[in-house]
PDB file of N, CA and C in Angstrom:
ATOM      1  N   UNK A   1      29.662 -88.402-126.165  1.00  0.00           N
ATOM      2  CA  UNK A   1      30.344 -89.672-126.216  1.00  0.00           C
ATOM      3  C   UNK A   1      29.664 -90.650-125.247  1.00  0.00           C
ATOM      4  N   UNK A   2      29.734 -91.648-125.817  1.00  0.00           N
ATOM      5  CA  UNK A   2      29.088 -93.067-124.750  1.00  0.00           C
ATOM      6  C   UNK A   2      29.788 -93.548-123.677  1.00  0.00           C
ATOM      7  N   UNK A   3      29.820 -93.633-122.457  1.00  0.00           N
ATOM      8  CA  UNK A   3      30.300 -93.841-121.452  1.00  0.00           C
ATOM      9  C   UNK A   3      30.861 -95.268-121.473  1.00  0.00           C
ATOM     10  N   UNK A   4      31.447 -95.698-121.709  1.00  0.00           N
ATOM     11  CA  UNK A   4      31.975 -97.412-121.923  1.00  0.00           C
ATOM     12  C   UNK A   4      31.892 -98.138-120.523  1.00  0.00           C
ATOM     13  N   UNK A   5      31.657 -97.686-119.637  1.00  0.00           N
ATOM     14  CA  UNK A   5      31.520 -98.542-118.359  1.00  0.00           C
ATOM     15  C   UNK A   5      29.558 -98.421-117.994  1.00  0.00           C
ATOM     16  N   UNK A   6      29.224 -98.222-118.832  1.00  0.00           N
ATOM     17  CA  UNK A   6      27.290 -98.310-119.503  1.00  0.00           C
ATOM     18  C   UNK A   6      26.977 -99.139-120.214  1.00  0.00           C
ATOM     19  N   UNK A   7      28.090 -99.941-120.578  1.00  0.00           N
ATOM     20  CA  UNK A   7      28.124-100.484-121.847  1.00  0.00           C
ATOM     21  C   UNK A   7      28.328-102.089-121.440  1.00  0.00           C
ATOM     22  N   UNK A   8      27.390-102.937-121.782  1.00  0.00           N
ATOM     23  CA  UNK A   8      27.690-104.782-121.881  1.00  0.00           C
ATOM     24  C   UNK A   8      27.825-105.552-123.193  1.00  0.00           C
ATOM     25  N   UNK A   9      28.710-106.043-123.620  1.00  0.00           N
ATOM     26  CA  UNK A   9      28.562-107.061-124.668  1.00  0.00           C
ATOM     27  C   UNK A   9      27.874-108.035-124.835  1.00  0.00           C
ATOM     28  N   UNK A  10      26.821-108.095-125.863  1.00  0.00           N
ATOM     29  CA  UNK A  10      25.906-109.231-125.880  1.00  0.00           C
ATOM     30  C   UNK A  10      26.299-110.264-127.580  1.00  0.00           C
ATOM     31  N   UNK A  11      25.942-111.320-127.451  1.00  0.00           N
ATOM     32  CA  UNK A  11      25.504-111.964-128.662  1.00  0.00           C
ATOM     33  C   UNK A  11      24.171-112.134-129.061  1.00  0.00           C
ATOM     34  N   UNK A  12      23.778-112.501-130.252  1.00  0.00           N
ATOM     35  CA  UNK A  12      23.060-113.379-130.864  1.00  0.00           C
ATOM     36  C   UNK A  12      23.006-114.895-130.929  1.00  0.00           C
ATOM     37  N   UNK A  13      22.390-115.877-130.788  1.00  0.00           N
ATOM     38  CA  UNK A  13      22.329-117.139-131.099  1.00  0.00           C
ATOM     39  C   UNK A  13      20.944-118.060-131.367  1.00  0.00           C
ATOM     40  N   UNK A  14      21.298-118.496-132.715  1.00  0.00           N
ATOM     41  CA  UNK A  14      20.266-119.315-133.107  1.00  0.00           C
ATOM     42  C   UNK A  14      18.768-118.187-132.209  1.00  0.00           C
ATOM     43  N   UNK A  15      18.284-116.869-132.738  1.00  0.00           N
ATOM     44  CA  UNK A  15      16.910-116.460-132.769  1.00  0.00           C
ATOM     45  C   UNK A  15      17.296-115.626-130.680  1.00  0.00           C
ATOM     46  N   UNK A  16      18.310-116.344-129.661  1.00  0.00           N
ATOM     47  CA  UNK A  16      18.104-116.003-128.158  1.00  0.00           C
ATOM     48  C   UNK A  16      18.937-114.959-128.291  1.00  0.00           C
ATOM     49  N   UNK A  17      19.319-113.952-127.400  1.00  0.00           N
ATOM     50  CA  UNK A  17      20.361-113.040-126.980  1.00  0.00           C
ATOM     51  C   UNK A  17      20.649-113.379-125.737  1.00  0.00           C
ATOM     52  N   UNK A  18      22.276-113.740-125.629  1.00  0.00           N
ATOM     53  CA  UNK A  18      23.346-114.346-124.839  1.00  0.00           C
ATOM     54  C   UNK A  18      24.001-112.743-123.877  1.00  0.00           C
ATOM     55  N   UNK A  19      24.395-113.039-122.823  1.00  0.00           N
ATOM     56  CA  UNK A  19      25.431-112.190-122.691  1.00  0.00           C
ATOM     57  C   UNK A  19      26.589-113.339-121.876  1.00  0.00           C
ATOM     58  N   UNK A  20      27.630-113.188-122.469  1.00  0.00           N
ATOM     59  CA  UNK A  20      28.974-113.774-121.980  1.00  0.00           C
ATOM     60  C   UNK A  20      29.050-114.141-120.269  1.00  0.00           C
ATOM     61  N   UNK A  21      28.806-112.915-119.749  1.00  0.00           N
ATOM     62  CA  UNK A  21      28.489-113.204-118.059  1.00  0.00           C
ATOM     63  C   UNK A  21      27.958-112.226-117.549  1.00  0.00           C
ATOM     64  N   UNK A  22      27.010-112.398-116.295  1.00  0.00           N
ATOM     65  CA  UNK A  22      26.342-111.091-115.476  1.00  0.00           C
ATOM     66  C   UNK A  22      27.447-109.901-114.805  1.00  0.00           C
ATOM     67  N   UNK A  23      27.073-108.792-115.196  1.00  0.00           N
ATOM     68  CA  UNK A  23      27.730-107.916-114.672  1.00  0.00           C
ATOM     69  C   UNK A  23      27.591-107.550-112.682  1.00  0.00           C
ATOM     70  N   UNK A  24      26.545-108.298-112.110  1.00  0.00           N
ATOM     71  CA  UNK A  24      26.424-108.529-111.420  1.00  0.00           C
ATOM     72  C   UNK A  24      27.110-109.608-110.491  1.00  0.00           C
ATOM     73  N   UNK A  25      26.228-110.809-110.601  1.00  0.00           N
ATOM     74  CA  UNK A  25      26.674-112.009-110.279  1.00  0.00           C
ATOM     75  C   UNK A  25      27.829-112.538-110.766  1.00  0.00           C
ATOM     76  N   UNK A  26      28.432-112.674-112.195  1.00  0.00           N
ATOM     77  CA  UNK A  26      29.095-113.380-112.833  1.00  0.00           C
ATOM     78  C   UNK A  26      28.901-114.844-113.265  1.00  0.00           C
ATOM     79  N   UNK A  27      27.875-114.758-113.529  1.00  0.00           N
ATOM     80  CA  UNK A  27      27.431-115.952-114.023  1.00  0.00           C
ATOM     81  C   UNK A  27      28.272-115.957-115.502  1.00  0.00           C
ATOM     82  N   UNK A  28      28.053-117.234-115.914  1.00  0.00           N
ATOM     83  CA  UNK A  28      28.642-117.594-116.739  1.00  0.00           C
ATOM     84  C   UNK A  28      27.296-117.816-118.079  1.00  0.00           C
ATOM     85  N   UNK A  29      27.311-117.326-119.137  1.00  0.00           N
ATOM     86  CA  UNK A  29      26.558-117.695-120.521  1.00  0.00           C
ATOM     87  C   UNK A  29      25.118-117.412-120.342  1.00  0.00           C
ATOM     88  N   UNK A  30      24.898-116.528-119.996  1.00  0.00           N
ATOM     89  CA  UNK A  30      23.424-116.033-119.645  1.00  0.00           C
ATOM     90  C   UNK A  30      22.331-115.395-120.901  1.00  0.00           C
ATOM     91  N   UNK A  31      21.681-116.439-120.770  1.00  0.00           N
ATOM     92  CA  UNK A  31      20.395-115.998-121.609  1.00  0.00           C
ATOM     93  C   UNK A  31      19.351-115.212-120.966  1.00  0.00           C
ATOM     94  N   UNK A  32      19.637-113.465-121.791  1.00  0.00           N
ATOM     95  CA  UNK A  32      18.263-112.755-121.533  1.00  0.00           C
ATOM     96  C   UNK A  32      17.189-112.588-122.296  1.00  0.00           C
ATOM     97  N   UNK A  33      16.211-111.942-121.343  1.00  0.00           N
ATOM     98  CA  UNK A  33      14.284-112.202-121.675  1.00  0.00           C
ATOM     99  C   UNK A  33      14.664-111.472-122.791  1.00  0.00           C
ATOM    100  N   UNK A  34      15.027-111.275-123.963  1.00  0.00           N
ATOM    101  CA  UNK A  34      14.745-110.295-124.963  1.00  0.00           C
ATOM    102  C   UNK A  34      15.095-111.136-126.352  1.00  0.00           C
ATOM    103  N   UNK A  35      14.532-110.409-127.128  1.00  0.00           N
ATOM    104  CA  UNK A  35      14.282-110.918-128.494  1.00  0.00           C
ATOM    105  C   UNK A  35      15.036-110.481-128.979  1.00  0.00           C
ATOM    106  N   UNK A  36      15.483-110.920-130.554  1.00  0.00           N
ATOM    107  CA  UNK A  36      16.248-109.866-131.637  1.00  0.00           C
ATOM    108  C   UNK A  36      15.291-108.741-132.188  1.00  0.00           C
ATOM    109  N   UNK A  37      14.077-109.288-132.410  1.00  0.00           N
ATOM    110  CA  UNK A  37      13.229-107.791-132.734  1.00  0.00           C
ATOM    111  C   UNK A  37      13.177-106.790-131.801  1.00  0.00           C
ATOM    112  N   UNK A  38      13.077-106.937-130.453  1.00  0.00           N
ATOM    113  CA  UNK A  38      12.962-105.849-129.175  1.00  0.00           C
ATOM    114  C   UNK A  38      14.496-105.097-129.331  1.00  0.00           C
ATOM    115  N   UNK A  39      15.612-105.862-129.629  1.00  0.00           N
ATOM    116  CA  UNK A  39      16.814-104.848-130.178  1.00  0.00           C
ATOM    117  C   UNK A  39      16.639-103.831-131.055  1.00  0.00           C
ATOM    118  N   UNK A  40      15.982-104.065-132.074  1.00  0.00           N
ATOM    119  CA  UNK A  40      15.859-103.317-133.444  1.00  0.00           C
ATOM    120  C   UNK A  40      14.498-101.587-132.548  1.00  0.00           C
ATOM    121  N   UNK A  41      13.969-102.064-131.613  1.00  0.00           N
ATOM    122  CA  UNK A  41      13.250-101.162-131.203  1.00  0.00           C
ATOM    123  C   UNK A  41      14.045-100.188-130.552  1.00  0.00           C
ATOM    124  N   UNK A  42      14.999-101.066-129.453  1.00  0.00           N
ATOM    125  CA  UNK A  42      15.981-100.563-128.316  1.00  0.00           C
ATOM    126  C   UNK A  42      16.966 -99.656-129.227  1.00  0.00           C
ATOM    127  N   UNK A  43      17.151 -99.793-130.523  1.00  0.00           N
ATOM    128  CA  UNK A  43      17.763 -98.966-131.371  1.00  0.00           C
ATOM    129  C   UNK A  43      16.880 -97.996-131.407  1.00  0.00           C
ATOM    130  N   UNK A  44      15.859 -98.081-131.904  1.00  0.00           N
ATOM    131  CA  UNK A  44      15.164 -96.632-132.202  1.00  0.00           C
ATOM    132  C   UNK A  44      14.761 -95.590-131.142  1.00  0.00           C
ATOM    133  N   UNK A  45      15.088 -96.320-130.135  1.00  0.00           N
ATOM    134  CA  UNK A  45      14.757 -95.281-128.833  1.00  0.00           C
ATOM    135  C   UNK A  45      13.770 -95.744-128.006  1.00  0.00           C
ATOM    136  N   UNK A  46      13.418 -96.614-128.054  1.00  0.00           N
ATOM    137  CA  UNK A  46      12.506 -97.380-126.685  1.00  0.00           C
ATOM    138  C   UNK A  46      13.396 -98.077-125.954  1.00  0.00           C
ATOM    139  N   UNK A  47      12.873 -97.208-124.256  1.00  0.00           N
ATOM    140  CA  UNK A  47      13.555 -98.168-123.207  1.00  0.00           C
ATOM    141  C   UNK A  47      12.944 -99.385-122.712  1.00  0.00           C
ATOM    142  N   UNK A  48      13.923-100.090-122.357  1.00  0.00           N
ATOM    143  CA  UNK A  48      13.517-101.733-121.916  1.00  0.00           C
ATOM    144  C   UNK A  48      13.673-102.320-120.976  1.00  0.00           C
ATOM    145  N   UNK A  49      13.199-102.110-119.727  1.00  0.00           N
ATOM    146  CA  UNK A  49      13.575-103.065-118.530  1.00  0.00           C
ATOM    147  C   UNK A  49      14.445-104.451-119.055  1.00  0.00           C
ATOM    148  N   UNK A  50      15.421-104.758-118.160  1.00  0.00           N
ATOM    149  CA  UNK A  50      16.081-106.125-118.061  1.00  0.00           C
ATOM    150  C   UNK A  50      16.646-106.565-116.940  1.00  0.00           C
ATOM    151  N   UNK A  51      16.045-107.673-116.401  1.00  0.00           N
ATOM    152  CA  UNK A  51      16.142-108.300-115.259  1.00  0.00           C
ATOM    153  C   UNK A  51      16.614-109.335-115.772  1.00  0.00           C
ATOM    154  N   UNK A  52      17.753-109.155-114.946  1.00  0.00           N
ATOM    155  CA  UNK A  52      19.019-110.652-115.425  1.00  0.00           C
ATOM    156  C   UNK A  52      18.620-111.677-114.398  1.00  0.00           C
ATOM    157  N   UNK A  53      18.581-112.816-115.477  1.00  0.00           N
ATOM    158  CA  UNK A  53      17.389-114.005-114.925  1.00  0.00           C
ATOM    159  C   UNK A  53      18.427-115.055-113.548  1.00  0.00           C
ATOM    160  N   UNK A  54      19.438-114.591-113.700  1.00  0.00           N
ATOM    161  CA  UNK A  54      20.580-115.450-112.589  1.00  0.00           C
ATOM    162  C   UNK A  54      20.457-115.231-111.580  1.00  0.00           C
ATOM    163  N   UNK A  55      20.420-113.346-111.355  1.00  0.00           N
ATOM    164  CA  UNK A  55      20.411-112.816-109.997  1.00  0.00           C
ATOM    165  C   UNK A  55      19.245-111.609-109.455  1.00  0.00           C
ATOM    166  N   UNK A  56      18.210-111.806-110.914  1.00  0.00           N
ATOM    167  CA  UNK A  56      17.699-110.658-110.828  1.00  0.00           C
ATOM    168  C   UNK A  56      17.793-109.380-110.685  1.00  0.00           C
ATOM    169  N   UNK A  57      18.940-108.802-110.815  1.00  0.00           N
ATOM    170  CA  UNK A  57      19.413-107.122-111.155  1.00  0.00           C
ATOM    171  C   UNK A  57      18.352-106.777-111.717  1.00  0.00           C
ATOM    172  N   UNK A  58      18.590-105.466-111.726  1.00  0.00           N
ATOM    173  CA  UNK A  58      17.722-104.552-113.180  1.00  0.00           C
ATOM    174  C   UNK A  58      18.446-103.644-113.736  1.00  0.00           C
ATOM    175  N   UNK A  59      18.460-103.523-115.230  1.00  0.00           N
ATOM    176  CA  UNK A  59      18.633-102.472-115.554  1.00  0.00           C
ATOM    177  C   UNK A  59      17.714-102.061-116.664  1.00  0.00           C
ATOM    178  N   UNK A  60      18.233-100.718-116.708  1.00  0.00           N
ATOM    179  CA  UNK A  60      17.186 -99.958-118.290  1.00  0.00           C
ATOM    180  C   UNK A  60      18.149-100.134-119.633  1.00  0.00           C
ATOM    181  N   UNK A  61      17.579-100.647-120.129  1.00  0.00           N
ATOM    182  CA  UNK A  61      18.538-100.119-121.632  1.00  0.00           C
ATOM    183  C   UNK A  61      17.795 -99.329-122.227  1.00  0.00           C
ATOM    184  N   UNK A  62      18.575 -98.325-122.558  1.00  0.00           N
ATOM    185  CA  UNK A  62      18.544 -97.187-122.973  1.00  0.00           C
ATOM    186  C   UNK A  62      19.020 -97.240-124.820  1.00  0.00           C
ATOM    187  N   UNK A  63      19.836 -97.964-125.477  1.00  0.00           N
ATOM    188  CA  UNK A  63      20.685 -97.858-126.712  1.00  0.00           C
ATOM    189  C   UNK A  63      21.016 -99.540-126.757  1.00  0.00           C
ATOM    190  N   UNK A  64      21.300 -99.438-127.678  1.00  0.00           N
ATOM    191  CA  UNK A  64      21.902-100.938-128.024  1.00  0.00           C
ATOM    192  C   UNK A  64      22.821-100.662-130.112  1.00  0.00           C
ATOM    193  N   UNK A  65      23.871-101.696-130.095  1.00  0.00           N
ATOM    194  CA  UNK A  65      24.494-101.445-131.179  1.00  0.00           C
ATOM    195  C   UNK A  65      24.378-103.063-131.911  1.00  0.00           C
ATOM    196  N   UNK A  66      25.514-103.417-132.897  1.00  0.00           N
ATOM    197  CA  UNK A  66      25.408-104.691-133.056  1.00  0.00           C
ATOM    198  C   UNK A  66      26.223-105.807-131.929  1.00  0.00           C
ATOM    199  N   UNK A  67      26.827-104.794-130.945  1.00  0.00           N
ATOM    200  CA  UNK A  67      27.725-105.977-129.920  1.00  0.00           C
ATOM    201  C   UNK A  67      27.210-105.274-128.787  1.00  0.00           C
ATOM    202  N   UNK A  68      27.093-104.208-128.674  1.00  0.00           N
ATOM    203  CA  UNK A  68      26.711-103.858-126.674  1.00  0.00           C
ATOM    204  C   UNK A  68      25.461-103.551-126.699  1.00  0.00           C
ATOM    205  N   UNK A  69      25.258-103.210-125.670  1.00  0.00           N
ATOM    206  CA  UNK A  69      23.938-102.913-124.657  1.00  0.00           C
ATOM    207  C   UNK A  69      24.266-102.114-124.178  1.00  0.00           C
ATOM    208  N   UNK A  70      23.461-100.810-124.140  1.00  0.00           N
ATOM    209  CA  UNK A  70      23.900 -99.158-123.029  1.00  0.00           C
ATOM    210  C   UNK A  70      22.784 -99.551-122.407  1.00  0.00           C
ATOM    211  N   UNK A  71      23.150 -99.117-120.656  1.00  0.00           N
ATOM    212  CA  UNK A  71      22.363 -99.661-119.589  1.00  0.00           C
ATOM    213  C   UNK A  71      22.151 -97.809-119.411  1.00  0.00           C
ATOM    214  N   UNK A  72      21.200 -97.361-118.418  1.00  0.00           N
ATOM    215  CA  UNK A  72      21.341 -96.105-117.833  1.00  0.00           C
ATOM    216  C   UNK A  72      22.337 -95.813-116.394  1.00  0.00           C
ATOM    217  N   UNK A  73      22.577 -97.419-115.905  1.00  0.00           N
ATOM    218  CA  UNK A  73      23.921 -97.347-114.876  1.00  0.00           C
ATOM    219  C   UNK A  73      25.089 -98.043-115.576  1.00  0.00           C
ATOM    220  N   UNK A  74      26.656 -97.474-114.535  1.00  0.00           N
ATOM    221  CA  UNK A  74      27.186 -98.173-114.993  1.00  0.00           C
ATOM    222  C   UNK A  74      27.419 -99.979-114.923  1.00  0.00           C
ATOM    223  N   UNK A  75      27.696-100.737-115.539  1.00  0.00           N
ATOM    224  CA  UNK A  75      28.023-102.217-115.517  1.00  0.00           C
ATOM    225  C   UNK A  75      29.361-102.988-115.358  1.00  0.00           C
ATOM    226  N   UNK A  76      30.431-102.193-115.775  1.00  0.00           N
ATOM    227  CA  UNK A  76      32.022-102.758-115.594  1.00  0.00           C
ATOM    228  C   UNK A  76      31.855-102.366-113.939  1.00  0.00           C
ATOM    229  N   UNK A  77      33.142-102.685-113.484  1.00  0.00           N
ATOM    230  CA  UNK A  77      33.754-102.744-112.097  1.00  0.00           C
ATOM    231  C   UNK A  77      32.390-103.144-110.994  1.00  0.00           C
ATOM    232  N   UNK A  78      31.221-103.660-111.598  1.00  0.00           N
ATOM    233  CA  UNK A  78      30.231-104.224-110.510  1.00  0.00           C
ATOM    234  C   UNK A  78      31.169-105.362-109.735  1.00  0.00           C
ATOM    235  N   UNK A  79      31.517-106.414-110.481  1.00  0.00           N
ATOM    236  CA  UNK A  79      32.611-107.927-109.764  1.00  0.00           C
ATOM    237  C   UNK A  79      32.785-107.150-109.135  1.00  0.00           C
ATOM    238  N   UNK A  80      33.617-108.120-107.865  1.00  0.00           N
ATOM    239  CA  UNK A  80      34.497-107.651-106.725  1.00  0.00           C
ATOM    240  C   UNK A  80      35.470-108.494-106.995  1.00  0.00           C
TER     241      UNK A  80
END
């Protein structure tokens, strides 16, 4: 089973991938470095560095679906 606190919700928009807010920082409407084609890879099993461009975190993604992102850490309860 998939660990749900591994897990971030992302969008699509017009060709960019959005995420709602940093699991880090909390930024608000954040556009990450990644493509919609680099998803379709991140499905097949290639991992992907992602450095969230607000605060610079890192994580690995490991999986991706049509709404989340599996990181190899967890991402909920980062806020304070």
């Amino acid at each position: 089973m998939i660990p749900f606190d591994h897990t971030w919700p992302y969008d699509v928009v017009m060709g960019d991938v959005y995420a709602q807010d940093c699991p880090f920082c909390g930024t608000n409407h954040v556009l990450l470095p990644i493509k919609p084609r680099e998803l379709k890879e991140i499905q097949g099993g290639r991992k992907r560095l992602l450095v969230f461009p607000c605060c610079h975190s890192r994580i690995t993604l490991v999986d991706c679906d049509g709404d989340y992102l599996l990181a190899d850490v967890p991402l909920r309860n980062q806020l304070k």
